[in-house]
PDB file of N, CA and C in Angstrom:
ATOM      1  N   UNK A   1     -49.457 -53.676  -1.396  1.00  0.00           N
ATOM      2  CA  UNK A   1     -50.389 -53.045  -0.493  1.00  0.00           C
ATOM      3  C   UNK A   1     -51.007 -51.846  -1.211  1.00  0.00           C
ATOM      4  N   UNK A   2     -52.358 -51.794  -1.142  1.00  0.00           N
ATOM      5  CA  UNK A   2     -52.788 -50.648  -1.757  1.00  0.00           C
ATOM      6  C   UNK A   2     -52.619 -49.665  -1.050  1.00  0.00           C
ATOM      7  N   UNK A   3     -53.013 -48.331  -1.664  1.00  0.00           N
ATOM      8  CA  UNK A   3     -53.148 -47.127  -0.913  1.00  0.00           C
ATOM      9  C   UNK A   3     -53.685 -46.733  -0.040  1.00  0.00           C
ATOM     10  N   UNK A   4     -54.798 -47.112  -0.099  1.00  0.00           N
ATOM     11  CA  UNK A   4     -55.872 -46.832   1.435  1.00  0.00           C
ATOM     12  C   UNK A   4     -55.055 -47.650   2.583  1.00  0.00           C
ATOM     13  N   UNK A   5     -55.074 -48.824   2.060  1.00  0.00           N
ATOM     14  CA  UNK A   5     -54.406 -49.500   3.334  1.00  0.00           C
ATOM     15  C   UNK A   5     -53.114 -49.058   3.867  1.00  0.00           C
ATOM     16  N   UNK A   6     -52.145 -48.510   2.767  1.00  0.00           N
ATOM     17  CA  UNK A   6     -51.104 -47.943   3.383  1.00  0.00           C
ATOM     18  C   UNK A   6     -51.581 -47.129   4.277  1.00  0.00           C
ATOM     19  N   UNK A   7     -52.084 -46.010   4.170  1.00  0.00           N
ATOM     20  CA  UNK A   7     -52.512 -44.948   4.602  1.00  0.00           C
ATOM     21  C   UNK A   7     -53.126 -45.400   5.738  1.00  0.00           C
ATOM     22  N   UNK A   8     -53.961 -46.177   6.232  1.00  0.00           N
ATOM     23  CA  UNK A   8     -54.287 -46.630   7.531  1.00  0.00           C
ATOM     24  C   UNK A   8     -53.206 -46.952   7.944  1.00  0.00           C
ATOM     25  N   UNK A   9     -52.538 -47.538   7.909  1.00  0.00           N
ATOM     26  CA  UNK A   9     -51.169 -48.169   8.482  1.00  0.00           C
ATOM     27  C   UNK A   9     -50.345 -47.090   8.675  1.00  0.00           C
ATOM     28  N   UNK A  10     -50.339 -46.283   8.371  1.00  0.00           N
ATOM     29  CA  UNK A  10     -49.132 -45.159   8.724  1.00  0.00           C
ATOM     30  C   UNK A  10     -50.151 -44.419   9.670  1.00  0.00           C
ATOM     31  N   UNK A  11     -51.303 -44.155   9.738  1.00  0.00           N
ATOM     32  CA  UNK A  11     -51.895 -43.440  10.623  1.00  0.00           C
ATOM     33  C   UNK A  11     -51.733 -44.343  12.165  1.00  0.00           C
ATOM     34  N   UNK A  12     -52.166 -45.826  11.709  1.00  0.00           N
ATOM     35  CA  UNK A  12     -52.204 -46.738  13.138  1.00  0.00           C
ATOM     36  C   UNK A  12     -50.816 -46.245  13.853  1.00  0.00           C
ATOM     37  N   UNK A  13     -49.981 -46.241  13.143  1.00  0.00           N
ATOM     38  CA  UNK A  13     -48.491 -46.275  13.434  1.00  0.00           C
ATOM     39  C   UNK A  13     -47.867 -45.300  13.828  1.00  0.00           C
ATOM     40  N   UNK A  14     -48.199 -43.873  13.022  1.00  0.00           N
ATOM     41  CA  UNK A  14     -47.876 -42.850  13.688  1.00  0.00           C
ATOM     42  C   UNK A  14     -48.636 -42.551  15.012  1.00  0.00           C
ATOM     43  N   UNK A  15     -50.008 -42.967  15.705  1.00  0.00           N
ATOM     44  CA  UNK A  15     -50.429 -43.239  16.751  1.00  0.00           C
ATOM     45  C   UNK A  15     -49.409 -43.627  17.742  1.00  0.00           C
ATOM     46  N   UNK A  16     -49.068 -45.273  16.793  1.00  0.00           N
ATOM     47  CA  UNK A  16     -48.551 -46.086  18.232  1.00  0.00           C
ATOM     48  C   UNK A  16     -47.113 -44.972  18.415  1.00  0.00           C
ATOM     49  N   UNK A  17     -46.354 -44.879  17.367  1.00  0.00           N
ATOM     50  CA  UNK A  17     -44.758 -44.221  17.543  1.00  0.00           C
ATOM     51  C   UNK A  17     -44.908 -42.979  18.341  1.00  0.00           C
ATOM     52  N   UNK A  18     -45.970 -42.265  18.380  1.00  0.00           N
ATOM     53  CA  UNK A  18     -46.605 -41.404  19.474  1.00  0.00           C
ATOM     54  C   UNK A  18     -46.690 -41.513  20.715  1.00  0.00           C
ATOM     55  N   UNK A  19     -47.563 -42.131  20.979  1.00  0.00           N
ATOM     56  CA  UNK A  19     -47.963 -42.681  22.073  1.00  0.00           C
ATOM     57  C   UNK A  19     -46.572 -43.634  22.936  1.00  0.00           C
ATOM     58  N   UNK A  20     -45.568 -44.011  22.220  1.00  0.00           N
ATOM     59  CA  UNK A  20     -44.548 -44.715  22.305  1.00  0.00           C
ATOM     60  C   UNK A  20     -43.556 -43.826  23.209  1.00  0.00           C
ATOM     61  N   UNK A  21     -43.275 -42.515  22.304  1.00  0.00           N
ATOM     62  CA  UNK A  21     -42.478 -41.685  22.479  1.00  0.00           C
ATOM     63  C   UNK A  21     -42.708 -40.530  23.377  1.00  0.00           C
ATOM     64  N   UNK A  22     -44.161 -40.353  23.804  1.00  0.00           N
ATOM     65  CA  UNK A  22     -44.514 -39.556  24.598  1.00  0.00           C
ATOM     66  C   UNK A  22     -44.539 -40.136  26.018  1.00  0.00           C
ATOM     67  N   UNK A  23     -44.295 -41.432  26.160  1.00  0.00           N
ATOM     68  CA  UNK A  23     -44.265 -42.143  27.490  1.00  0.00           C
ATOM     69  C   UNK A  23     -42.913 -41.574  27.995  1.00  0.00           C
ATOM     70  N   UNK A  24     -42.751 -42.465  29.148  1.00  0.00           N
ATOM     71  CA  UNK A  24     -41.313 -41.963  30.023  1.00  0.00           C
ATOM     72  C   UNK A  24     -40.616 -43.524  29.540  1.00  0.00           C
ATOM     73  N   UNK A  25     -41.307 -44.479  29.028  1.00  0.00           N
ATOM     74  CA  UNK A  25     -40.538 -45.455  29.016  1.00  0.00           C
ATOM     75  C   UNK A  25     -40.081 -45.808  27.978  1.00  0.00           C
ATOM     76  N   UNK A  26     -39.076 -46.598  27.701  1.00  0.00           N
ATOM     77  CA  UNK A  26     -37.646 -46.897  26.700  1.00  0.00           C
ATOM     78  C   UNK A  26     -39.026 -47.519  25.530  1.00  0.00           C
ATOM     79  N   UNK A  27     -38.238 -47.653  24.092  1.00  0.00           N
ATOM     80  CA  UNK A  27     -38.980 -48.111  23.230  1.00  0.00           C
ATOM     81  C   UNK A  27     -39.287 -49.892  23.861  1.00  0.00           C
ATOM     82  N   UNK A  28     -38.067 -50.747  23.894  1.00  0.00           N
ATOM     83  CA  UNK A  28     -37.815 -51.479  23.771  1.00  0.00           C
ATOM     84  C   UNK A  28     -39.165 -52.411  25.368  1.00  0.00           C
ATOM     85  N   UNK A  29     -39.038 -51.407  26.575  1.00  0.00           N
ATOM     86  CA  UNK A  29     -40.156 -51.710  27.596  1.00  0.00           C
ATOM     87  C   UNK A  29     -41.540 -51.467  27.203  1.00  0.00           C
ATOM     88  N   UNK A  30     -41.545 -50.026  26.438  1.00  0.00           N
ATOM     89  CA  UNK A  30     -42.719 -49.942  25.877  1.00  0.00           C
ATOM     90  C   UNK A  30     -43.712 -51.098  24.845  1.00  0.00           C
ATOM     91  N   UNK A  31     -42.370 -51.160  23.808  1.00  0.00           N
ATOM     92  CA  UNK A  31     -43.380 -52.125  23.529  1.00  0.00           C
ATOM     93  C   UNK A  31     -43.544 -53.778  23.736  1.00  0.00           C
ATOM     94  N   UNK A  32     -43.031 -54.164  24.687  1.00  0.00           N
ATOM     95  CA  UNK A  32     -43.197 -55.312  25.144  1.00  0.00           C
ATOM     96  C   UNK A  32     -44.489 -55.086  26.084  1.00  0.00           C
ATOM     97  N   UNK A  33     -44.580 -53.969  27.026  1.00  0.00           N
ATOM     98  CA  UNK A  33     -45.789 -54.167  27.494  1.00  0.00           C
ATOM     99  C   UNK A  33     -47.310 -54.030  26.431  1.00  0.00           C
ATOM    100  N   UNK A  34     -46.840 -53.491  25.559  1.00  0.00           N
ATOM    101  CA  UNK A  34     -48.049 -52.878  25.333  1.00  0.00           C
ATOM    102  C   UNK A  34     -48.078 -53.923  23.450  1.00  0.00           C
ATOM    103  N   UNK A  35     -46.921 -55.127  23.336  1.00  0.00           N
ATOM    104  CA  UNK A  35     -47.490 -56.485  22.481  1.00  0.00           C
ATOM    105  C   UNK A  35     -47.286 -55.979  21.576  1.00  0.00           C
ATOM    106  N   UNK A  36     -46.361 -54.828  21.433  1.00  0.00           N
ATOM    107  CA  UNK A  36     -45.578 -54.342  19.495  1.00  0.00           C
ATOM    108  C   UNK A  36     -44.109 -54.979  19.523  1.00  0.00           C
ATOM    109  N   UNK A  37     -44.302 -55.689  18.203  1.00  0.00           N
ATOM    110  CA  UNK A  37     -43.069 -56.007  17.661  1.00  0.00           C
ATOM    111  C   UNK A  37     -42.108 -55.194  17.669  1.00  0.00           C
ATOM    112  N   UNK A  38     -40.813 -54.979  18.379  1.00  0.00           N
ATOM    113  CA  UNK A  38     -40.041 -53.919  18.285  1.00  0.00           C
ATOM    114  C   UNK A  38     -39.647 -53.783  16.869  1.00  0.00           C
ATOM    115  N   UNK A  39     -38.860 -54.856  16.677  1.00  0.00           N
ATOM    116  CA  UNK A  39     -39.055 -54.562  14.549  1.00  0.00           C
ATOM    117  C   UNK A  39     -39.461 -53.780  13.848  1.00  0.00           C
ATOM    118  N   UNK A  40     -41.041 -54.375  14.219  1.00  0.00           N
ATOM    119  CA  UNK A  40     -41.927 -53.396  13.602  1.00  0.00           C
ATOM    120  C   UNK A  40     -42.124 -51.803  13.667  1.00  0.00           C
ATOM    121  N   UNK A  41     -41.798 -51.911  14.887  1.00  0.00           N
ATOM    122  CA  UNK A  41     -41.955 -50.524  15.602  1.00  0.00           C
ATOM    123  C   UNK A  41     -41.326 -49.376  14.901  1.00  0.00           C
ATOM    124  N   UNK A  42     -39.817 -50.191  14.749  1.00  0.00           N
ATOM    125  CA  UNK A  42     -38.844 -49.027  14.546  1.00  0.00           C
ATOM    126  C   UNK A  42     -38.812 -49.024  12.436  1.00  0.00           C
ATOM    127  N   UNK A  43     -39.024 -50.447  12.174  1.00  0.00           N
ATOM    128  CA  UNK A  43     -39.565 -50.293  10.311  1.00  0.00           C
ATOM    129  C   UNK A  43     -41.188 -49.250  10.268  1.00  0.00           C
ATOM    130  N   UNK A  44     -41.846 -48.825  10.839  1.00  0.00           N
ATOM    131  CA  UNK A  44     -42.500 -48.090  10.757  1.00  0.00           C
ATOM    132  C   UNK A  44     -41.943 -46.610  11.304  1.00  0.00           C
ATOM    133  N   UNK A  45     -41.565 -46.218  12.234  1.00  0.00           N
ATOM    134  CA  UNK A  45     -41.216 -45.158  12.570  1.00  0.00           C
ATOM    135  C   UNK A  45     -40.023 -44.586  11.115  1.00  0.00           C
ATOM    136  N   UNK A  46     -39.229 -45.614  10.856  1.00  0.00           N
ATOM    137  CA  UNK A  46     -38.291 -44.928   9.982  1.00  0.00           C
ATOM    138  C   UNK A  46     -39.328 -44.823   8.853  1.00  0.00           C
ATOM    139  N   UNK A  47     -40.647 -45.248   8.173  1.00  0.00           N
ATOM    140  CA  UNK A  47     -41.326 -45.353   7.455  1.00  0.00           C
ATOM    141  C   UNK A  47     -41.972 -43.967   6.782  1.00  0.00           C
ATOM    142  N   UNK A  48     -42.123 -43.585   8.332  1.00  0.00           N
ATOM    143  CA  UNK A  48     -43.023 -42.231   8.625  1.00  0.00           C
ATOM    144  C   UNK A  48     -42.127 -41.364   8.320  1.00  0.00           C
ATOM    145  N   UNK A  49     -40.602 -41.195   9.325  1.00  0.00           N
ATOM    146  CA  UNK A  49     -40.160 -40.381   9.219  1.00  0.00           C
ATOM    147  C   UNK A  49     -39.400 -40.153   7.438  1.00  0.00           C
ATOM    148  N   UNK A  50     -39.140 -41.152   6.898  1.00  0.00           N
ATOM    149  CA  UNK A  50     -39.042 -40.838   5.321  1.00  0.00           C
ATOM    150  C   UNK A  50     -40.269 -40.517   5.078  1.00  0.00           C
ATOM    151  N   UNK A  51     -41.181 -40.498   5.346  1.00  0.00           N
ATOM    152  CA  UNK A  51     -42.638 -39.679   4.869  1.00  0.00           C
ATOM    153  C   UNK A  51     -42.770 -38.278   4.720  1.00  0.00           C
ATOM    154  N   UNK A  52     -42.495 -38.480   6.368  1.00  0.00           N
ATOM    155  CA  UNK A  52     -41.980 -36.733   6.669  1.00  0.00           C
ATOM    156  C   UNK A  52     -41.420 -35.461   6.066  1.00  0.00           C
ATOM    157  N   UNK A  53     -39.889 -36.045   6.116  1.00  0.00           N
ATOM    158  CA  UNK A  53     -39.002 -36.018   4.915  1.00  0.00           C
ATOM    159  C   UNK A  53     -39.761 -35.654   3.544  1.00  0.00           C
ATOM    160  N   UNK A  54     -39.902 -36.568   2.782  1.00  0.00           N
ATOM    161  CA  UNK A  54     -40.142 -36.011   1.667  1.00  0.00           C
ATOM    162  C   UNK A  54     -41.507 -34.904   1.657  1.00  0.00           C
ATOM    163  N   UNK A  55     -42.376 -34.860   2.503  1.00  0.00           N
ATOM    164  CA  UNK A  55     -43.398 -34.006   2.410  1.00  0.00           C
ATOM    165  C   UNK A  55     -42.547 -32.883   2.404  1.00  0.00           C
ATOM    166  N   UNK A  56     -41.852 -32.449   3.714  1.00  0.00           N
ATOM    167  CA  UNK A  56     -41.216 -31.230   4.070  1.00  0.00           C
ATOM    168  C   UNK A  56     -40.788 -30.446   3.211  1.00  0.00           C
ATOM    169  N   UNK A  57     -39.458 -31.412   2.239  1.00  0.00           N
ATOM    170  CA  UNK A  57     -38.953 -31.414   1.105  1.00  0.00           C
ATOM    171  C   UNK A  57     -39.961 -30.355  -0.254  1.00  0.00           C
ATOM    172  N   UNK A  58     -40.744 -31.332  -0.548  1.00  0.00           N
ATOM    173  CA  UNK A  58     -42.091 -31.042  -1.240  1.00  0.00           C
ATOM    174  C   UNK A  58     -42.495 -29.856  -1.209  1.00  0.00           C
ATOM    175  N   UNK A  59     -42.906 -29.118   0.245  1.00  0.00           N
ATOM    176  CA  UNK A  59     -43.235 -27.941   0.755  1.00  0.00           C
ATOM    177  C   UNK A  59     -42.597 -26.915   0.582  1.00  0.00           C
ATOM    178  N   UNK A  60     -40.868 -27.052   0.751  1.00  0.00           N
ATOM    179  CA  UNK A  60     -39.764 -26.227   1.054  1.00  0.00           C
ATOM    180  C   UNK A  60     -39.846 -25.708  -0.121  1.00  0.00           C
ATOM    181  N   UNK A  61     -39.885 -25.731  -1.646  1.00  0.00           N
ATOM    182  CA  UNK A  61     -39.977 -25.027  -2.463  1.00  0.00           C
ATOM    183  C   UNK A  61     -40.865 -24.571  -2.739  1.00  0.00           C
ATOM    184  N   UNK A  62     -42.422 -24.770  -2.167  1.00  0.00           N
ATOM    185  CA  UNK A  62     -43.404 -24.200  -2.657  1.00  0.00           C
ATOM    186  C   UNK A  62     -43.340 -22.227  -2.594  1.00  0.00           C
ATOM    187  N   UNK A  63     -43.905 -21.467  -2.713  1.00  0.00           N
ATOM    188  CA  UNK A  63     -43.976 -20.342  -2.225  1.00  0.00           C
ATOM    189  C   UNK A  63     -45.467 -20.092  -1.719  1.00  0.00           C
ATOM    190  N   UNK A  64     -45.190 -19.616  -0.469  1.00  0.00           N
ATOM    191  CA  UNK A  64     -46.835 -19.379  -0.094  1.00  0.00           C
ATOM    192  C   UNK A  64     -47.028 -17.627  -0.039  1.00  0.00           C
ATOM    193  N   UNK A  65     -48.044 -17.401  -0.038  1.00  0.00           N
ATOM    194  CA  UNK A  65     -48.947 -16.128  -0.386  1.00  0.00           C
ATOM    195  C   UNK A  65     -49.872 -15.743   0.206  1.00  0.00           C
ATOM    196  N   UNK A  66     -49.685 -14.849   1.454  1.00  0.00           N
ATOM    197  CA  UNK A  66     -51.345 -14.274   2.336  1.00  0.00           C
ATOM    198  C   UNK A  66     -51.691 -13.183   2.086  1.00  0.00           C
ATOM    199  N   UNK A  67     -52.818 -13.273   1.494  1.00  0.00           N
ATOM    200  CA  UNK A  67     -53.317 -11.385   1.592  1.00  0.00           C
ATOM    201  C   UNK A  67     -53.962 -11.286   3.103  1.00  0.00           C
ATOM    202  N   UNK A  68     -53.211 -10.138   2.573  1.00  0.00           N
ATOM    203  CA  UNK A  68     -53.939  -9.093   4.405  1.00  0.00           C
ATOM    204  C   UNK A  68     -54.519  -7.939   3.737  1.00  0.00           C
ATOM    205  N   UNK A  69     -55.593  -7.661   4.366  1.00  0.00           N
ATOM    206  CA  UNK A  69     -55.815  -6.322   3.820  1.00  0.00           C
ATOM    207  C   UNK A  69     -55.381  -5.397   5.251  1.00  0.00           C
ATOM    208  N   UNK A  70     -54.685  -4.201   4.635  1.00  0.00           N
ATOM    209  CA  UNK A  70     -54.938  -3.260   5.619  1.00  0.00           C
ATOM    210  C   UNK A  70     -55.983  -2.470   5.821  1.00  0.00           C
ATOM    211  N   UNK A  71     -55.456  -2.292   7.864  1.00  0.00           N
ATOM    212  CA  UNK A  71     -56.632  -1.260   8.203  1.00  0.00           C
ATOM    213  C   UNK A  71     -56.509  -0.112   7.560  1.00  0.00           C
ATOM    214  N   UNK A  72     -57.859   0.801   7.518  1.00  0.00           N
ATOM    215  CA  UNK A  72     -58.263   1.833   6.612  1.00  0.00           C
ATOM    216  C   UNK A  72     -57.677   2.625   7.442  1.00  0.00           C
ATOM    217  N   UNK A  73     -57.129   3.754   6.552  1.00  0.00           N
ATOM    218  CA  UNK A  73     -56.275   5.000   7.558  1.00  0.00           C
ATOM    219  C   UNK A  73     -56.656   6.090   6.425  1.00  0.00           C
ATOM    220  N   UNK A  74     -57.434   6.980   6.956  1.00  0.00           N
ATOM    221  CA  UNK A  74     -57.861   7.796   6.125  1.00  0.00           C
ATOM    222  C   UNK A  74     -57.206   8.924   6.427  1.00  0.00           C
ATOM    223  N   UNK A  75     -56.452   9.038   6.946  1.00  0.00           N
ATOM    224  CA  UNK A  75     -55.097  10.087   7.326  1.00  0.00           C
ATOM    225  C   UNK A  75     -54.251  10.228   5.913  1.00  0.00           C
ATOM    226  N   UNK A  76     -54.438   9.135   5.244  1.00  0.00           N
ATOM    227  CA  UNK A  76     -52.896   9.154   4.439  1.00  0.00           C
ATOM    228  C   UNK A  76     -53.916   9.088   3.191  1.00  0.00           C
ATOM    229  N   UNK A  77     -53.771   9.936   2.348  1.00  0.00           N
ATOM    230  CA  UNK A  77     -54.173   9.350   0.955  1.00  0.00           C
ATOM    231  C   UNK A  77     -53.356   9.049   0.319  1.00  0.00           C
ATOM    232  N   UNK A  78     -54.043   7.570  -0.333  1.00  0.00           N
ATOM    233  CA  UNK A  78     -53.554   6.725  -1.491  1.00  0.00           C
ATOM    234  C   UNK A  78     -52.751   7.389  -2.644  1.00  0.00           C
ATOM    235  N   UNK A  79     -53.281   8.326  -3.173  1.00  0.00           N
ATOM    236  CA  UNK A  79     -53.423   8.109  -4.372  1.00  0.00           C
ATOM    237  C   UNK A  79     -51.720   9.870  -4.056  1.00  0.00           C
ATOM    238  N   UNK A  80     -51.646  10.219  -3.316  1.00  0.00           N
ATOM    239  CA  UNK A  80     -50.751  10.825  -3.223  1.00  0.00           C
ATOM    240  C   UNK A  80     -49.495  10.543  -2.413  1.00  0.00           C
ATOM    241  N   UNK A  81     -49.654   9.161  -1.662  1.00  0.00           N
ATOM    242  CA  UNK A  81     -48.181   8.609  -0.709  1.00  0.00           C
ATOM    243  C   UNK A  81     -47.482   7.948  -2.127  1.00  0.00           C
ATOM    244  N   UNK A  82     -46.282   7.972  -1.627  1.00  0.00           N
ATOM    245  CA  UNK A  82     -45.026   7.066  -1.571  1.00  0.00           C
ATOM    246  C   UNK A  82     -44.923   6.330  -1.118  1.00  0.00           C
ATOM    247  N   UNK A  83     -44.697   5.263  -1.704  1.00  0.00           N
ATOM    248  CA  UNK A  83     -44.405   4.164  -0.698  1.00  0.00           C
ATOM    249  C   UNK A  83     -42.262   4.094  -0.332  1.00  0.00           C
ATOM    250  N   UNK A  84     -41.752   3.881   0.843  1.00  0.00           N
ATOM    251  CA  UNK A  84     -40.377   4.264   0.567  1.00  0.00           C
ATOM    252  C   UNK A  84     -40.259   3.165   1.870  1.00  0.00           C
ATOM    253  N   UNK A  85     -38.683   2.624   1.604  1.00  0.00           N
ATOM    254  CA  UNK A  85     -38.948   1.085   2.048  1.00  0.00           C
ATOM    255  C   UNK A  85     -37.889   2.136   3.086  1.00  0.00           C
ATOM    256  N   UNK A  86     -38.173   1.442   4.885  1.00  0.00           N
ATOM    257  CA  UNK A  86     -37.613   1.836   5.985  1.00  0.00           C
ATOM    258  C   UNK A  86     -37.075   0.611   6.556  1.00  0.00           C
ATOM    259  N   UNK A  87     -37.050  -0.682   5.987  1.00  0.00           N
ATOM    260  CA  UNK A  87     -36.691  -1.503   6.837  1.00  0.00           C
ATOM    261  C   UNK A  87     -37.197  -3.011   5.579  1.00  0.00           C
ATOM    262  N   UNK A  88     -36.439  -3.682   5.875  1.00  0.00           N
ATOM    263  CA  UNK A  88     -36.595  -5.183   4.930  1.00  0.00           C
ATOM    264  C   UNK A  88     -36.204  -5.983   6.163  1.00  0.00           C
ATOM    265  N   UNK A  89     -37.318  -7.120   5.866  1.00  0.00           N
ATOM    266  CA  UNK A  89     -37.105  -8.257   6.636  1.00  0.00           C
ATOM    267  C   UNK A  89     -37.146  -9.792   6.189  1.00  0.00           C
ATOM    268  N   UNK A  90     -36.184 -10.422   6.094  1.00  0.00           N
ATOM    269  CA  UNK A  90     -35.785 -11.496   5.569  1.00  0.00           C
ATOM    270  C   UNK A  90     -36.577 -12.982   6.000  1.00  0.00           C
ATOM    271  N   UNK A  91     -37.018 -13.330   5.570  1.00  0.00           N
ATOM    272  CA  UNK A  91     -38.005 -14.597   6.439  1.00  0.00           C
ATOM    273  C   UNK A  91     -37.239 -15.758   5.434  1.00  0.00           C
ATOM    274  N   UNK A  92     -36.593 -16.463   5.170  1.00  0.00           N
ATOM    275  CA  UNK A  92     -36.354 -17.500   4.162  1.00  0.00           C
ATOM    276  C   UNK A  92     -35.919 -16.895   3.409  1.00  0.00           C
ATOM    277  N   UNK A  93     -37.036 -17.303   1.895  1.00  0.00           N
ATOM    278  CA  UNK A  93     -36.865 -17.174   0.966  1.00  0.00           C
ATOM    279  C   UNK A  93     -38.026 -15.445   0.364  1.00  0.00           C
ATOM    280  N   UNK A  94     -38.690 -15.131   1.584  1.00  0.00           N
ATOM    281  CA  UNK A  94     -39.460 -14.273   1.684  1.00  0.00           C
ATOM    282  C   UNK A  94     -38.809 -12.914   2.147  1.00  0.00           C
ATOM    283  N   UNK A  95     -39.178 -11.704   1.697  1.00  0.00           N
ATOM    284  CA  UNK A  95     -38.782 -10.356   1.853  1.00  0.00           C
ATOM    285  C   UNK A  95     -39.609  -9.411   2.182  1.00  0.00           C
ATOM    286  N   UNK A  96     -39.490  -9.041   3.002  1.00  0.00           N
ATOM    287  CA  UNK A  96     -40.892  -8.063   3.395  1.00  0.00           C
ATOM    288  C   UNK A  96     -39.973  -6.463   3.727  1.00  0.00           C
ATOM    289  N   UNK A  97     -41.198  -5.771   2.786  1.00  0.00           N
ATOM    290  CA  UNK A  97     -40.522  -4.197   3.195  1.00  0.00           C
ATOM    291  C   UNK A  97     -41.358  -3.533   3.266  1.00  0.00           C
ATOM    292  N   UNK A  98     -40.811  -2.568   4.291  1.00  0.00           N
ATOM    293  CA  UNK A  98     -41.736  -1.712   5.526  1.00  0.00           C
ATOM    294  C   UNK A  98     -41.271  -0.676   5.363  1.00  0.00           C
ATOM    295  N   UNK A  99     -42.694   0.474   5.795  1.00  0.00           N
ATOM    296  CA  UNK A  99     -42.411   1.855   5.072  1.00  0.00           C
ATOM    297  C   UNK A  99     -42.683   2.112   6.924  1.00  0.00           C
ATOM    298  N   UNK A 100     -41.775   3.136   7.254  1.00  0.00           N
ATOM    299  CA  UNK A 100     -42.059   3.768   8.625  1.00  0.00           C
ATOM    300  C   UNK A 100     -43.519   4.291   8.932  1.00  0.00           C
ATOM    301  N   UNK A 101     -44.407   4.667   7.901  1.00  0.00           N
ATOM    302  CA  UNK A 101     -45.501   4.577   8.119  1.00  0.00           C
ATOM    303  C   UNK A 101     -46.349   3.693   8.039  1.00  0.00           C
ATOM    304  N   UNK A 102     -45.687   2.249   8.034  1.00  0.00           N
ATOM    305  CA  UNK A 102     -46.787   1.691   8.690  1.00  0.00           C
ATOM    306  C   UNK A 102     -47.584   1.595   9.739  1.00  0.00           C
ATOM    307  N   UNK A 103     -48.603   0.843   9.980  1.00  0.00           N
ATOM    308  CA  UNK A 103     -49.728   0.994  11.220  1.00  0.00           C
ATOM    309  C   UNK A 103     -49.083  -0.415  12.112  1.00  0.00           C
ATOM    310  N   UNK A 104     -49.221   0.513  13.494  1.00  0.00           N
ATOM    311  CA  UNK A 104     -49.032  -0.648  14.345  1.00  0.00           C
ATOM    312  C   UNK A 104     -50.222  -1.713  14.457  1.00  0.00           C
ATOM    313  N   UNK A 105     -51.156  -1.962  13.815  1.00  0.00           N
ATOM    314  CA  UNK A 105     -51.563  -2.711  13.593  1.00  0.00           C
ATOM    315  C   UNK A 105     -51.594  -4.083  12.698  1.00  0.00           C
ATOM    316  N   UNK A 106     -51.015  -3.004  11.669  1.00  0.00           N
ATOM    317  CA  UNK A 106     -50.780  -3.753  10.169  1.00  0.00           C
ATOM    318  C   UNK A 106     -49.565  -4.723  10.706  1.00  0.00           C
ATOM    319  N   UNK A 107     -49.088  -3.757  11.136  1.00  0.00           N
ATOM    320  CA  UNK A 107     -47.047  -4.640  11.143  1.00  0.00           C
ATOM    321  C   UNK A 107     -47.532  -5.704  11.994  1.00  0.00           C
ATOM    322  N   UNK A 108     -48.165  -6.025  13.068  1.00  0.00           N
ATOM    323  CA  UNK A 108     -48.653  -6.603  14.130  1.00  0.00           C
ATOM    324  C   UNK A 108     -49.268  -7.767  13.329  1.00  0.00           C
ATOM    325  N   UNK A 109     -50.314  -7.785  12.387  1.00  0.00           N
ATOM    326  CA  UNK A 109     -50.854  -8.825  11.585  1.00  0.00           C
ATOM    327  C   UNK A 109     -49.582  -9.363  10.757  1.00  0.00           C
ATOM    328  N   UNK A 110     -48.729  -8.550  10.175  1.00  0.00           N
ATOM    329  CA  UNK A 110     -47.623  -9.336   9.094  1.00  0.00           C
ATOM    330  C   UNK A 110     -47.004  -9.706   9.976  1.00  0.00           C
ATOM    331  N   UNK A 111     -46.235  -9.626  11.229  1.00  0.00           N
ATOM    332  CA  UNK A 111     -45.573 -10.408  11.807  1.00  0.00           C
ATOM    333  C   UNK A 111     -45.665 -11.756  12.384  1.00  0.00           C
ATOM    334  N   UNK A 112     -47.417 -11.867  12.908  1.00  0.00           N
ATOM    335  CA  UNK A 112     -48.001 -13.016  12.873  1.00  0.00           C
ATOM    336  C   UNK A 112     -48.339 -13.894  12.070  1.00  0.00           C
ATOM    337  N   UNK A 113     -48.143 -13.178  10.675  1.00  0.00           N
ATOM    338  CA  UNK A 113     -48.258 -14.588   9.650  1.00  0.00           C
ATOM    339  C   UNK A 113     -46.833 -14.799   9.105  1.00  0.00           C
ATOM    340  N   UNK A 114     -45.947 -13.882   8.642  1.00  0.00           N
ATOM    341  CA  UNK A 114     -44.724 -14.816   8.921  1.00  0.00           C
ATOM    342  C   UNK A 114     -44.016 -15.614   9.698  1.00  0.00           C
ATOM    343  N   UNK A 115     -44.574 -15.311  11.065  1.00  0.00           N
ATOM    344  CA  UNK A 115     -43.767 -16.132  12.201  1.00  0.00           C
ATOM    345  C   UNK A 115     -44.514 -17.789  11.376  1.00  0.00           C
ATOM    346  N   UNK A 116     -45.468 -17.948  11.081  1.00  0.00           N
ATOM    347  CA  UNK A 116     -46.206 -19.122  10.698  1.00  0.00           C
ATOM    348  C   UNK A 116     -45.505 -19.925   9.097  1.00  0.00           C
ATOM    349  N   UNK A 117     -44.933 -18.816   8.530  1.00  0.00           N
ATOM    350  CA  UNK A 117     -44.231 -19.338   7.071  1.00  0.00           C
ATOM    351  C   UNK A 117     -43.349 -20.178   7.013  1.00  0.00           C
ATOM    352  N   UNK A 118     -43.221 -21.059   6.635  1.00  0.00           N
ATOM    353  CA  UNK A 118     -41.568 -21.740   6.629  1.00  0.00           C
ATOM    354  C   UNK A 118     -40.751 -21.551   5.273  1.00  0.00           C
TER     355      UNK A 118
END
């Protein structure tokens, strides 16, 4: 099977295993009404979910990287702060450290993109 065609086929499929699983009804009723090979059903679902799998896998070591810029605070000059760590926060494999002067704004944006990191 070539590639494209795989690739349709796992899309058709992750549809149906969807649509399957989001019902109230058993696999086995489901797809008799609705003319899927149960076989099939479940050699595709395990198909996907080794798909899954290895993507995740794949991902889990990547390291990801967001710049934020901070808001301008012209209270504090640059070129004469310290930066002095008040707090570390552990996300994974990620470390984030926070100076008590940060802006409740700033902290507010970094917390929303780590909650998103895996």
């Amino acid at each position: 099977m070539n590639k494209i065609a795989n690739t349709n086929n796992l899309l058709k499929w992750e549809t149906i295993i969807q649509d399957c699983r989001s019902s109230d009804m058993g696999v086995r009723a489901w797809c008799h009404e609705n003319n899927i090979v149960e076989r099939q059903f479940y050699y595709w679902e395990r198909r996907i979910k080794g798909k899954n799998l290895k993507i995740q896998k794949e991902t889990q070591n990547q390291v990801n990287f967001v710049e934020i810029q901070p808001p301008i605070d012209s209270s504090i000059s640059q070129s004469t702060s310290t930066f002095r760590t008040d707090m570390v926060i552990h996300v994974g494999k990620n470390v984030l450290e926070i100076s008590n002067t940060v802006s409740e704004n700033l902290l507010s944006m970094v917390l929303k993109v780590i909650s998103n990191v895996k």
